[in-house]
C-alpha atoms as a PDB file:
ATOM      1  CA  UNK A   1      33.863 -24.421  42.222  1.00  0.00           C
ATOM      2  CA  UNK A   2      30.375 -26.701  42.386  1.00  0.00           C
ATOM      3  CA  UNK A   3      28.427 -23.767  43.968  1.00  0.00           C
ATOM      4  CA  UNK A   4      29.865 -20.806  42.293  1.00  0.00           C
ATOM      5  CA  UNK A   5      28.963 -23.544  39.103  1.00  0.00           C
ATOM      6  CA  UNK A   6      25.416 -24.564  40.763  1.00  0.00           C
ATOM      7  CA  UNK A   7      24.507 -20.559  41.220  1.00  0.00           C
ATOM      8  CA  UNK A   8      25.873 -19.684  37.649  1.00  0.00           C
ATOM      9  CA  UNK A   9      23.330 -22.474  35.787  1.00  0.00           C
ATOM     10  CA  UNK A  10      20.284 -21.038  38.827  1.00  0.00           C
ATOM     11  CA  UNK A  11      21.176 -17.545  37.049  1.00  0.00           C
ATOM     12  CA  UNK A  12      21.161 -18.609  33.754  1.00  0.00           C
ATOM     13  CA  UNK A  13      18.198 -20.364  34.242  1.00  0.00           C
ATOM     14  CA  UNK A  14      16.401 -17.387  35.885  1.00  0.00           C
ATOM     15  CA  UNK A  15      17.676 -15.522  33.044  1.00  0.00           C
ATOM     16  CA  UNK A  16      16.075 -18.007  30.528  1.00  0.00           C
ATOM     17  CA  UNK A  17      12.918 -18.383  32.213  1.00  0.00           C
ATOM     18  CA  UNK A  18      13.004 -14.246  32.125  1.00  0.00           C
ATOM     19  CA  UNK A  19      13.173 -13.814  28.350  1.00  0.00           C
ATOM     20  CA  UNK A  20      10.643 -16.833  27.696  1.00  0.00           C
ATOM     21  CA  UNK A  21       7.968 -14.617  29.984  1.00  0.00           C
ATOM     22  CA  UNK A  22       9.117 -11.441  27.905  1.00  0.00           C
ATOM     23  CA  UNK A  23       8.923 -12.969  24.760  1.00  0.00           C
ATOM     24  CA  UNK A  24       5.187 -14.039  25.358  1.00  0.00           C
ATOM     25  CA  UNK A  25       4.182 -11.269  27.064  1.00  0.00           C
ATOM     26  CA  UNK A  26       5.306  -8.808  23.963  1.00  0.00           C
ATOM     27  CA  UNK A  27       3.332 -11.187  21.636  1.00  0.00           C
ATOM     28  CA  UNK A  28       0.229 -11.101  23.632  1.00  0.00           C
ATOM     29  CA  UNK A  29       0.329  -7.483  23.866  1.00  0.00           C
ATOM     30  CA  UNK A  30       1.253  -7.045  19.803  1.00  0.00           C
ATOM     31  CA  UNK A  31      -1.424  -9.677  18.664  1.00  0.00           C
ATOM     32  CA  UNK A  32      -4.147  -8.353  21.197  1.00  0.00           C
ATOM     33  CA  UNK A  33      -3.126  -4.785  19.824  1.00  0.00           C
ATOM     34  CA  UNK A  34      -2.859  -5.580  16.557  1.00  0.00           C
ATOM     35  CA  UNK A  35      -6.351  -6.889  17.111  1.00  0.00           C
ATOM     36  CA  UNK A  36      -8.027  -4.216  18.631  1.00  0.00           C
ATOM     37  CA  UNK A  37      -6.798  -1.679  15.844  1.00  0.00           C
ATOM     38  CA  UNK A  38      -7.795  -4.018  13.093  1.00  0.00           C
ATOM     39  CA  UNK A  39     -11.517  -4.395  14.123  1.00  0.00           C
ATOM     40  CA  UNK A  40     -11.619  -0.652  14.813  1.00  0.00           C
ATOM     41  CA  UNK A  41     -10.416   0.194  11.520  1.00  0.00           C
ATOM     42  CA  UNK A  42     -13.182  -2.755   9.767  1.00  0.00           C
ATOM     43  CA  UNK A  43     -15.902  -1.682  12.361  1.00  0.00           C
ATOM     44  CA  UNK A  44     -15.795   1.934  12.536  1.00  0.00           C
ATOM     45  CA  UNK A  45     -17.286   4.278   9.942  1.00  0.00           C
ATOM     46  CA  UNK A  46     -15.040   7.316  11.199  1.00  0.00           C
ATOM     47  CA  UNK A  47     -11.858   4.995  10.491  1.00  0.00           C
ATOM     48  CA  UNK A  48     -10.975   4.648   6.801  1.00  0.00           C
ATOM     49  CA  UNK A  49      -7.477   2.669   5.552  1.00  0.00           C
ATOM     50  CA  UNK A  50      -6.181   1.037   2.279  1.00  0.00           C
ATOM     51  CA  UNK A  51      -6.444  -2.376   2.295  1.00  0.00           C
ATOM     52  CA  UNK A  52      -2.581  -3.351   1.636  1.00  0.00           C
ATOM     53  CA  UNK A  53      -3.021  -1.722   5.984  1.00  0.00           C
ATOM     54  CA  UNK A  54      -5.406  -4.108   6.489  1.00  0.00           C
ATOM     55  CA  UNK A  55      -2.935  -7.080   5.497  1.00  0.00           C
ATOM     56  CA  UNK A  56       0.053  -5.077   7.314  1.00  0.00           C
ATOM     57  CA  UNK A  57      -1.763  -5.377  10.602  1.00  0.00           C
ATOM     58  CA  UNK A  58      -3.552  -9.233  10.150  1.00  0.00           C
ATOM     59  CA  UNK A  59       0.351 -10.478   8.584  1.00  0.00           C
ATOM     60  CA  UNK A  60       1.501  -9.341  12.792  1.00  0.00           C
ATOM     61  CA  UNK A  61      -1.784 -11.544  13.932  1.00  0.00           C
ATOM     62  CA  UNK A  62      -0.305 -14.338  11.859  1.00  0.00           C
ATOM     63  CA  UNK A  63       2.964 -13.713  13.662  1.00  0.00           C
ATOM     64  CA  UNK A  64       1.970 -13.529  16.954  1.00  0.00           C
ATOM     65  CA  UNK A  65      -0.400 -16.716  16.425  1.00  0.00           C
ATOM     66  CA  UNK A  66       1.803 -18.778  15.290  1.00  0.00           C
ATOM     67  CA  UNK A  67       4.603 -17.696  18.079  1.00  0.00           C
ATOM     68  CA  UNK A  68       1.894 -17.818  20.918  1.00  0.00           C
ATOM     69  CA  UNK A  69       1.124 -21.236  19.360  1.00  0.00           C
ATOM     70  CA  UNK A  70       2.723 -23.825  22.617  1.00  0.00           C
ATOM     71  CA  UNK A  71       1.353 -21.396  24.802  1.00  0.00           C
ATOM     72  CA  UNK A  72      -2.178 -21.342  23.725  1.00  0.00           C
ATOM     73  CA  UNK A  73      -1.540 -25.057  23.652  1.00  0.00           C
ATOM     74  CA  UNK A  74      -0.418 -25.242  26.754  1.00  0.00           C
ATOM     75  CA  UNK A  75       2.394 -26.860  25.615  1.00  0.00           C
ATOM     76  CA  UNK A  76       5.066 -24.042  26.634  1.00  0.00           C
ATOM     77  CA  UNK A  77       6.379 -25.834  29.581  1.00  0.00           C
ATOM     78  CA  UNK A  78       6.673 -29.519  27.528  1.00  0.00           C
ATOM     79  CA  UNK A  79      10.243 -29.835  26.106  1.00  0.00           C
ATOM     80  CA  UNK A  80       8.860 -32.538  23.507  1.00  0.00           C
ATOM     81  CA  UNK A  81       5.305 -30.797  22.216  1.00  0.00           C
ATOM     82  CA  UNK A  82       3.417 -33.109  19.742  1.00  0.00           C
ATOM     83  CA  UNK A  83       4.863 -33.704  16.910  1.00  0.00           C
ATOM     84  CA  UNK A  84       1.624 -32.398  14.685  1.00  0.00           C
ATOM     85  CA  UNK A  85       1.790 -28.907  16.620  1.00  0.00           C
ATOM     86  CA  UNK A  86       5.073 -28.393  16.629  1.00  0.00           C
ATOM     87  CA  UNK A  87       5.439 -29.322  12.962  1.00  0.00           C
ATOM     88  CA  UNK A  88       2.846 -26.801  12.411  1.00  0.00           C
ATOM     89  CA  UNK A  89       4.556 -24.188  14.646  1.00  0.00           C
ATOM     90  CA  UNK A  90       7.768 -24.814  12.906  1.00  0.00           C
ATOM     91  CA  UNK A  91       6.669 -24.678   9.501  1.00  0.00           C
ATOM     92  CA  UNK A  92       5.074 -21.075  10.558  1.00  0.00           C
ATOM     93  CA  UNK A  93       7.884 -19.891  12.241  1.00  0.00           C
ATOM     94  CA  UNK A  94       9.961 -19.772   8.708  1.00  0.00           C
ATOM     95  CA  UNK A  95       7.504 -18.927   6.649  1.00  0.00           C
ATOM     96  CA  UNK A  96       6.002 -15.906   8.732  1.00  0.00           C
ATOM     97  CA  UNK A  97       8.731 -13.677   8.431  1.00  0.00           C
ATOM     98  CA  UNK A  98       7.636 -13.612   4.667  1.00  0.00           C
ATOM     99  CA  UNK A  99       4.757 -12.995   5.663  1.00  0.00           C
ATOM    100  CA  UNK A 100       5.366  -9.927   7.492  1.00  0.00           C
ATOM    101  CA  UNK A 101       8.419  -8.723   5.001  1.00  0.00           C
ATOM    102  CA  UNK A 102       6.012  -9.167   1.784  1.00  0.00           C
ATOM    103  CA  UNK A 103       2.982  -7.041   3.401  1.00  0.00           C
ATOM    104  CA  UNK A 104       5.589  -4.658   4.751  1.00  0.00           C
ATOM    105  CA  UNK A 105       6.753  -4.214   1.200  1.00  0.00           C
ATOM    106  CA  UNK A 106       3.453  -4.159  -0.297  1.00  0.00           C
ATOM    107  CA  UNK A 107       2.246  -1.226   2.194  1.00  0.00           C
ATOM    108  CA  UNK A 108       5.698   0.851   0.725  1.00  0.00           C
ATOM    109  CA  UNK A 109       5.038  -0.287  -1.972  1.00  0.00           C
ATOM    110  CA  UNK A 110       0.960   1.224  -2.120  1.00  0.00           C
ATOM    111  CA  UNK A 111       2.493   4.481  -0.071  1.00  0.00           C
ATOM    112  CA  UNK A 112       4.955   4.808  -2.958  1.00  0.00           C
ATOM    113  CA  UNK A 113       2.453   5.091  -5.778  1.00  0.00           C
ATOM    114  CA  UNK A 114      -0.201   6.829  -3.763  1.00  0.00           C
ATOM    115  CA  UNK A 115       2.585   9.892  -3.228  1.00  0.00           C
ATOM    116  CA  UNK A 116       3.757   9.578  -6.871  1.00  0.00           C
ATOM    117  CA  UNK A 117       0.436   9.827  -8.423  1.00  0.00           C
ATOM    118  CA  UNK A 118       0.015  12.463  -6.487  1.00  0.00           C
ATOM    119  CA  UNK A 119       2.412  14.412  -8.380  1.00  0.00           C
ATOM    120  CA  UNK A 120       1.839  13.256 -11.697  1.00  0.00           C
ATOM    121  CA  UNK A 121      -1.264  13.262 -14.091  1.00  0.00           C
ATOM    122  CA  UNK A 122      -0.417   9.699 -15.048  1.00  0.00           C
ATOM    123  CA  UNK A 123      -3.462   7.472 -16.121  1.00  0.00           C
ATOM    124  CA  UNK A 124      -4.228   4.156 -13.279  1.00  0.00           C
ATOM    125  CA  UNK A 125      -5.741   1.942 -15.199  1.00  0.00           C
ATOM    126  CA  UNK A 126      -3.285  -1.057 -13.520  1.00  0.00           C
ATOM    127  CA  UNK A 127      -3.924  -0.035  -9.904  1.00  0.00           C
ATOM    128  CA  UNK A 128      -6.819  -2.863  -9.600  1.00  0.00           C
ATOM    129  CA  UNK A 129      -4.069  -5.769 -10.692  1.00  0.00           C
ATOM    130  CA  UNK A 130      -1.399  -3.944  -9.031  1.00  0.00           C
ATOM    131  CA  UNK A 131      -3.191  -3.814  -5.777  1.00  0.00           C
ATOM    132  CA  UNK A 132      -4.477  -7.268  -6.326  1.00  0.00           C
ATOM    133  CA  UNK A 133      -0.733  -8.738  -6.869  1.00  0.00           C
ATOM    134  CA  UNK A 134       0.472  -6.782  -3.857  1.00  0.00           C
ATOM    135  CA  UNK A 135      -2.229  -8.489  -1.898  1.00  0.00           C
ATOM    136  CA  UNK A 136      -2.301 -11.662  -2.824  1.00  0.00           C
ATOM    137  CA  UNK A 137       1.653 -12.699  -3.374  1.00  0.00           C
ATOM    138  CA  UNK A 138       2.472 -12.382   0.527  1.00  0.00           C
ATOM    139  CA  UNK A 139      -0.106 -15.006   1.264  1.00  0.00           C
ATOM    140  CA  UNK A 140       1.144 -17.258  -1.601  1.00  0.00           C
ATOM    141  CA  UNK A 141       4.716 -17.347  -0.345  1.00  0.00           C
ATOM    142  CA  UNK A 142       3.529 -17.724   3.079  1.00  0.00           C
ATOM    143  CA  UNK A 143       1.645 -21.023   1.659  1.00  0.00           C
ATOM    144  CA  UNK A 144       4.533 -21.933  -0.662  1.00  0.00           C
ATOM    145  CA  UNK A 145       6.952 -21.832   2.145  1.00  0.00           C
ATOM    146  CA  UNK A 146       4.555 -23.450   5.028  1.00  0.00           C
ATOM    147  CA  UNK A 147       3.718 -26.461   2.426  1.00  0.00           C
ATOM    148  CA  UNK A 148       7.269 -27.512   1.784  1.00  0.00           C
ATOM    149  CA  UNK A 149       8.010 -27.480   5.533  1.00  0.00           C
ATOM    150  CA  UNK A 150       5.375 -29.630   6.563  1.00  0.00           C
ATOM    151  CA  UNK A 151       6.689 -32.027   3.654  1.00  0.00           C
ATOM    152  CA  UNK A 152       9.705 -31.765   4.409  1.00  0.00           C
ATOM    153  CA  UNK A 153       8.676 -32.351   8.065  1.00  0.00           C
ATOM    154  CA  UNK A 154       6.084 -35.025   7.503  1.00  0.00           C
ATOM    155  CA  UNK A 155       8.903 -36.613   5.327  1.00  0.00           C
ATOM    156  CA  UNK A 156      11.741 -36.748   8.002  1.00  0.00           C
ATOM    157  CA  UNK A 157      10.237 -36.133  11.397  1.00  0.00           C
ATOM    158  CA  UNK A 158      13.182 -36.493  13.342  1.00  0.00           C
ATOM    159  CA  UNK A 159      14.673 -32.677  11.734  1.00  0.00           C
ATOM    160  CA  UNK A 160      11.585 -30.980  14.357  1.00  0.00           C
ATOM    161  CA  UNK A 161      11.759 -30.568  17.810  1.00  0.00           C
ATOM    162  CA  UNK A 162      11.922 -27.464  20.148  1.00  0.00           C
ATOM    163  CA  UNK A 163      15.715 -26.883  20.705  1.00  0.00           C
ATOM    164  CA  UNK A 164      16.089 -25.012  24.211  1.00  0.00           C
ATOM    165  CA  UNK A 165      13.136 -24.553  26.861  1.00  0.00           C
ATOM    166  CA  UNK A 166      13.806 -20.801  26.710  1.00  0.00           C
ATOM    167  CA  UNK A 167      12.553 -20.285  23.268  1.00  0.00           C
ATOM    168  CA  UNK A 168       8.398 -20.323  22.797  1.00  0.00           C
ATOM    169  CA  UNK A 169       8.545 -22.373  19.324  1.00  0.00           C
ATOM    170  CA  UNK A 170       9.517 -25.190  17.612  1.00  0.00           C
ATOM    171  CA  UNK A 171      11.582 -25.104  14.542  1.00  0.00           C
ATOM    172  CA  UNK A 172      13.843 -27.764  12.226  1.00  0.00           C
ATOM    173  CA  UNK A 173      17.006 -29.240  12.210  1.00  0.00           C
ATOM    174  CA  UNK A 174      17.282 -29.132   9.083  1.00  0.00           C
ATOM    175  CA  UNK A 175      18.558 -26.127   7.604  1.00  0.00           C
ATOM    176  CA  UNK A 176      17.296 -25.571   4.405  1.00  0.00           C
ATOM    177  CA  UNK A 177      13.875 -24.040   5.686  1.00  0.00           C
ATOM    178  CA  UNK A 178      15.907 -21.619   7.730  1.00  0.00           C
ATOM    179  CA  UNK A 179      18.129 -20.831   4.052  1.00  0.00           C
ATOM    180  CA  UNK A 180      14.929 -20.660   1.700  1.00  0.00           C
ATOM    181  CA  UNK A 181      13.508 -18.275   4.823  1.00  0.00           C
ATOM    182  CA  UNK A 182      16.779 -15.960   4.775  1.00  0.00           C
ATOM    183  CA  UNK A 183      17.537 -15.430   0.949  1.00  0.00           C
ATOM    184  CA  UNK A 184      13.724 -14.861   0.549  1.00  0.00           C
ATOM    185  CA  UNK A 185      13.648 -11.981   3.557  1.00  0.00           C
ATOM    186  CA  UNK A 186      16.377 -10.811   2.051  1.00  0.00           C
ATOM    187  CA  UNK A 187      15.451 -10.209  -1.369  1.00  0.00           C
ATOM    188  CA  UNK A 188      12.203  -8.316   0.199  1.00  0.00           C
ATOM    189  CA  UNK A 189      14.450  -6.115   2.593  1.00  0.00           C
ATOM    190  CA  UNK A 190      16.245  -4.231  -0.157  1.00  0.00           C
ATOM    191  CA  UNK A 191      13.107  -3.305  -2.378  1.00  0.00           C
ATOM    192  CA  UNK A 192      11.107  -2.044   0.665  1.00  0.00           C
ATOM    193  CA  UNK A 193      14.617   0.050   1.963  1.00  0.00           C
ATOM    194  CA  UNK A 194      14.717   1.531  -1.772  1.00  0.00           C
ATOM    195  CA  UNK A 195      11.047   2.284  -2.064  1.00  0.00           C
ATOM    196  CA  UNK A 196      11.620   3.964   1.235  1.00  0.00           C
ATOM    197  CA  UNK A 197      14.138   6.326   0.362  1.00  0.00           C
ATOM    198  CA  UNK A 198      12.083   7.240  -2.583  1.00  0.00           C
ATOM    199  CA  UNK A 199       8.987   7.923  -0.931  1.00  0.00           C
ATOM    200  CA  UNK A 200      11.782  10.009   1.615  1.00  0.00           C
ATOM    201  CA  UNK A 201      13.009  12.187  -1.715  1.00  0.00           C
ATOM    202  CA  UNK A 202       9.591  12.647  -3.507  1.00  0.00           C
ATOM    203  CA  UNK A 203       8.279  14.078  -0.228  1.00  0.00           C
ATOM    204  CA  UNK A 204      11.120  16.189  -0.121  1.00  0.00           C
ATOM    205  CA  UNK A 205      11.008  17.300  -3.458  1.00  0.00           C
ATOM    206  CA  UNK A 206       7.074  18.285  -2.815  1.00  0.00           C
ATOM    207  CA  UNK A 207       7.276  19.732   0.255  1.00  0.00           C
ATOM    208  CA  UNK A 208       5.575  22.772  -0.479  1.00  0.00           C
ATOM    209  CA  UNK A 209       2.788  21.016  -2.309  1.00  0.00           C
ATOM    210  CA  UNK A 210       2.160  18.748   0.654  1.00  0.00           C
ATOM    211  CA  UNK A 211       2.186  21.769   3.102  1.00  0.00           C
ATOM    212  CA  UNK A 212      -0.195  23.324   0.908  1.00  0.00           C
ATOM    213  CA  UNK A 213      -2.722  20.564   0.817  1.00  0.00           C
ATOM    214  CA  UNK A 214      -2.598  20.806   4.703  1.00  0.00           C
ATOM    215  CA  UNK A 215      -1.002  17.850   5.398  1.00  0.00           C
ATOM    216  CA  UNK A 216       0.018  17.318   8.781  1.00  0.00           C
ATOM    217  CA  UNK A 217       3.328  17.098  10.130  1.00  0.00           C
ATOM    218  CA  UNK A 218       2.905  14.102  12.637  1.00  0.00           C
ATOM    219  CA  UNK A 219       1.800  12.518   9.394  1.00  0.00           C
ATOM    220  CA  UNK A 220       4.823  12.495   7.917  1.00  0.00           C
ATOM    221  CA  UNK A 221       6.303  11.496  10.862  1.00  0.00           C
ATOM    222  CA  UNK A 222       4.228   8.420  11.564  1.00  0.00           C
ATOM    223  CA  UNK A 223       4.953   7.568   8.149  1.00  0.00           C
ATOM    224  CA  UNK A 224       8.616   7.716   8.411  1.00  0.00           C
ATOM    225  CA  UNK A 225       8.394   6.003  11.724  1.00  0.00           C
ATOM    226  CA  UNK A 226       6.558   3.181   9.936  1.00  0.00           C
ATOM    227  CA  UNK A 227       9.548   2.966   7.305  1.00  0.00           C
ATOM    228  CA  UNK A 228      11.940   2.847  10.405  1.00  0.00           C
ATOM    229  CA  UNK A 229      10.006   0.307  12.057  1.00  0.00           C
ATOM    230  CA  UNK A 230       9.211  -2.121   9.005  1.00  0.00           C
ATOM    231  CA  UNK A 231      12.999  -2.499   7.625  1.00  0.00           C
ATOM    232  CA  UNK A 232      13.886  -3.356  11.417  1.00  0.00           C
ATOM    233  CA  UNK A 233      10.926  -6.138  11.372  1.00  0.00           C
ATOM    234  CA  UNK A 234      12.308  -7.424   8.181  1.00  0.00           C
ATOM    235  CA  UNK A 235      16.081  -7.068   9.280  1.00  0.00           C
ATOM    236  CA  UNK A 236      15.509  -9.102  12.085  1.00  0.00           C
ATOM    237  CA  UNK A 237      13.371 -11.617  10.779  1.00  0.00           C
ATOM    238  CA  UNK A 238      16.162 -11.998   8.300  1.00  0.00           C
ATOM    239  CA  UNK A 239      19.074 -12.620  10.903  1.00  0.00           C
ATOM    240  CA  UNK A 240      16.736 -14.762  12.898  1.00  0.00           C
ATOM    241  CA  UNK A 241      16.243 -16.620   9.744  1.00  0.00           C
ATOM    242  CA  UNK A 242      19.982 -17.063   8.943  1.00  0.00           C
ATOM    243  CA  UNK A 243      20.582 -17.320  12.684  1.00  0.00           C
ATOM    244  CA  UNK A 244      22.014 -21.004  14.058  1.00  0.00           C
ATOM    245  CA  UNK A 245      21.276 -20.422  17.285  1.00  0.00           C
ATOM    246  CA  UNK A 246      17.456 -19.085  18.442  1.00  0.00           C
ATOM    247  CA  UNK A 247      19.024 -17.064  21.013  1.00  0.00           C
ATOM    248  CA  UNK A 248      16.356 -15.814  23.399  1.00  0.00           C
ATOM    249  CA  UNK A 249      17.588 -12.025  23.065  1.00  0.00           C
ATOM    250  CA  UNK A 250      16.986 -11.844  19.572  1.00  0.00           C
ATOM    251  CA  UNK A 251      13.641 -13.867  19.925  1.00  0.00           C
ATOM    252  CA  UNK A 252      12.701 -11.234  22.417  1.00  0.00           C
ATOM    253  CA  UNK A 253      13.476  -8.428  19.855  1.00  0.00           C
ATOM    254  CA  UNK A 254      11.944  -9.501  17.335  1.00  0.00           C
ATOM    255  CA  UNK A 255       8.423 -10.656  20.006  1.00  0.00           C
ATOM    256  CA  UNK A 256       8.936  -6.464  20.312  1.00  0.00           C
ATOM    257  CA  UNK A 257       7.830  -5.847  16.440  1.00  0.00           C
ATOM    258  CA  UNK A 258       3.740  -6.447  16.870  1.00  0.00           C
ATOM    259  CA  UNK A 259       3.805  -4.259  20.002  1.00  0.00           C
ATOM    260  CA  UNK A 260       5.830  -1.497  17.973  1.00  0.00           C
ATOM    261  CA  UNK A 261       3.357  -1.991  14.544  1.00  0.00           C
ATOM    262  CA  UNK A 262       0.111  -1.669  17.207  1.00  0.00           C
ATOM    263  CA  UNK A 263       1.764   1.486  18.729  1.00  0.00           C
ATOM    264  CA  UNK A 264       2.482   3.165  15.523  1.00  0.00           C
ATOM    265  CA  UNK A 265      -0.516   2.938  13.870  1.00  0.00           C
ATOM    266  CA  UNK A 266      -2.700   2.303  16.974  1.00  0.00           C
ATOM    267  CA  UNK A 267      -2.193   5.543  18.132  1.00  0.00           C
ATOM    268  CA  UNK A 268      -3.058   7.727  15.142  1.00  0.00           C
ATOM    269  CA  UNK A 269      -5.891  10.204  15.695  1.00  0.00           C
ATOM    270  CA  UNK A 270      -9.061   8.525  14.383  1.00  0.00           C
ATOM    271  CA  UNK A 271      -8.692   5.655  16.083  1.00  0.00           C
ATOM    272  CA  UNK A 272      -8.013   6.962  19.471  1.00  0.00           C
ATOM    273  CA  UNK A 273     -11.070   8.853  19.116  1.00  0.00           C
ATOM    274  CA  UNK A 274     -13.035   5.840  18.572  1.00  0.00           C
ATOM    275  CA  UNK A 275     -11.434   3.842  21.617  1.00  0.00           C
ATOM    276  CA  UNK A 276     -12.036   7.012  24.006  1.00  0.00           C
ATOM    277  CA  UNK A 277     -15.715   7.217  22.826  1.00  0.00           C
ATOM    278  CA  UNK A 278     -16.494   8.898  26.033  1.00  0.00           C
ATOM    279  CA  UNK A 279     -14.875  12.374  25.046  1.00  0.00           C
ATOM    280  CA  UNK A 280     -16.890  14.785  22.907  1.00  0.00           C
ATOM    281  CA  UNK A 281     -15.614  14.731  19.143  1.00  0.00           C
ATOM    282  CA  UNK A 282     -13.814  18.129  18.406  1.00  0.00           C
ATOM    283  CA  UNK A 283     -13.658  19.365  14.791  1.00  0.00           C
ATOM    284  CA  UNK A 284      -9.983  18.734  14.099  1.00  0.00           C
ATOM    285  CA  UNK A 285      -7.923  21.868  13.827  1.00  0.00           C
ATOM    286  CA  UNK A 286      -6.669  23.009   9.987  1.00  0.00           C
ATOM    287  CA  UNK A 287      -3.385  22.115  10.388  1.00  0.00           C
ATOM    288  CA  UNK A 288      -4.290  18.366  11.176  1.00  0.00           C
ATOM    289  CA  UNK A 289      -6.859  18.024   8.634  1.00  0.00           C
ATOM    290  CA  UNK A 290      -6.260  15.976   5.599  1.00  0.00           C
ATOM    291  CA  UNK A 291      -7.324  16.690   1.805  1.00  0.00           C
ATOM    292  CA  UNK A 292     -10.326  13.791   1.320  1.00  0.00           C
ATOM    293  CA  UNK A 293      -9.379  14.012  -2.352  1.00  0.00           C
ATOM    294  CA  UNK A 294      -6.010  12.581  -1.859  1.00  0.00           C
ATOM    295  CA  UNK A 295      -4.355   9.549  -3.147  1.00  0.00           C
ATOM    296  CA  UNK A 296      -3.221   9.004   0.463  1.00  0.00           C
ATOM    297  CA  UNK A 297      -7.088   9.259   1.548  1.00  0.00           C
ATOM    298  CA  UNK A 298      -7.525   5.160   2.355  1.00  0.00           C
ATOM    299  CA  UNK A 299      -3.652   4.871   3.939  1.00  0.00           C
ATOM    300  CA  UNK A 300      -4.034   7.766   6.459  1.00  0.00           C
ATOM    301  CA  UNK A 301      -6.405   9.434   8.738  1.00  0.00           C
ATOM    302  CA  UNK A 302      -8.675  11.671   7.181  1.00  0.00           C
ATOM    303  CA  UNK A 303     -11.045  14.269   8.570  1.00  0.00           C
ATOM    304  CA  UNK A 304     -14.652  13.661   9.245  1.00  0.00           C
ATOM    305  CA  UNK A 305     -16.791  15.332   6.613  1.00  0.00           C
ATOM    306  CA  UNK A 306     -19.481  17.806   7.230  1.00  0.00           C
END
């Protein structure tokens, strides 16, 4: 039984050392994405978004940071990182997924009222604090959170460590971060998955009006996808907040979210056309072309005016 026992720890530990590499690579390849699209959208004059987009994309910088955070340390192959940067690491790993499930909600959120204005001759005069309040809050819970860990760290130093060698973080014994992380997720998650069916309805329901206004179907879609895409980041920060165990699959599934958020929105029209800056501009066709006067004008692609 020792070598069938010696080979099955050698596979396991292949195994291990396999989603470790995955789960860095996916994070190098979301944050560097994430990156790109972010300074294309602040650089380029042809590439126009609404700023709750702008904290979308940075939130999955923050993420992949502060995952990446032993390897840009150089730490990743140390079992027992120092304790200031992996009490730093740890207090970003719970507080992150806020992060990212606060600006997900706060880009529905923006979407929602942009398509219900829309369709409505309602006065704005609250947009400013609105937009201001969906801004700002993600980064105070992210701060809230993040403060009380490091206390709580600082305070009892012997609750942080990095549990398994497969997993690219450190986090806490203690499970009260991990608690404060999960009910907070949570109550994020159901707000952005009802806001979503709305938005799902009132397009719906307006159809015709959209379709009239030339809005493009692989719009819609993108938007949709988005929807899809941002209550699975959220679900699985949540269960990798409630989670006991870091197992490495779930790790690598959620490293997978940055990459997806950078494909989504890294691949709509205007931006490609600023990354492949060696092809001749084409007026876009009709059916792709979106009304400048829209509500949605800052959130989605627009065409280039005459």
């Amino acid at each position: 039984m020792a070598p069938i026992d010696h080979f099955s720890r050698e596979l396991s530990g292949r195994a291990q050392a396999s989603f470790l590499k995955a789960c860095i690579s996916f994070q190098i390849v979301g944050l560097v994405g994430c990156t790109l699209m972010l300074g294309t959208a602040l650089l380029s004059r042809s590439v126009h978004r609404h700023s709750t987009w702008f904290s979308f994309v940075f939130s999955w910088m923050v993420s992949g940071i502060s995952y990446l955070l032993l390897f840009f340390s150089g730490q990743l192959g140390n079992q027992n990182p120092p304790f200031g940067l992996c009490l730093a690491q740890a207090a970003l790993i719970y507080s992150v997924p806020i992060l990212t499930a606060a600006s997900t909600l706060g880009l529905v959120t923006q979407v929602y009222f942009n398509i219900r204005n829309m369709f409505s001759n309602q006065l704005r005069r609250r947009d400013m604090i609105r937009s201001m309040a969906i801004l700002a809050s993600p980064y105070i819970m992210l701060a809230a959170v993040a403060i009380g860990c490091l206390i709580l760290g600082l305070n009892h130093p012997e609750t942080v460590h990095r549990s398994h060698p497969e997993t690219p973080y450190c986090n806490m014994v203690n499970r009260v971060p991990s608690k404060i992380s999960s009910i907070a997720v949570a109550s994020l998650l159901l707000p952005t998955l009802f806001l979503e069916v709305l938005i799902c309805r009132t397009m719906r329901k307006n159809w015709e009006a959209l379709k009239s206004q030339k809005y493009s179907p692989s719009t819609v879609i993108r938007l949709v996808a988005f929807s899809l895409c941002g209550a699975l980041a959220v679900g699985l920060s949540l269960l990798f907040a409630a989670s006991d165990e870091r197992d490495p699959e779930l790790t690598t599934v959620i490293s997978l979210m940055p990459t997806a958020a950078f494909l989504i929105f890294g691949t709509q029209g205007d931006i490609l056309a600023v990354w492949m800056f060696w092809r001749k501009r084409e007026q876009k066709s009709q059916d792709e072309v979106i009304d400048s006067r829209s509500e949605l004008r800052d959130m989605l692609p627009s065409a280039p005016s005459d």
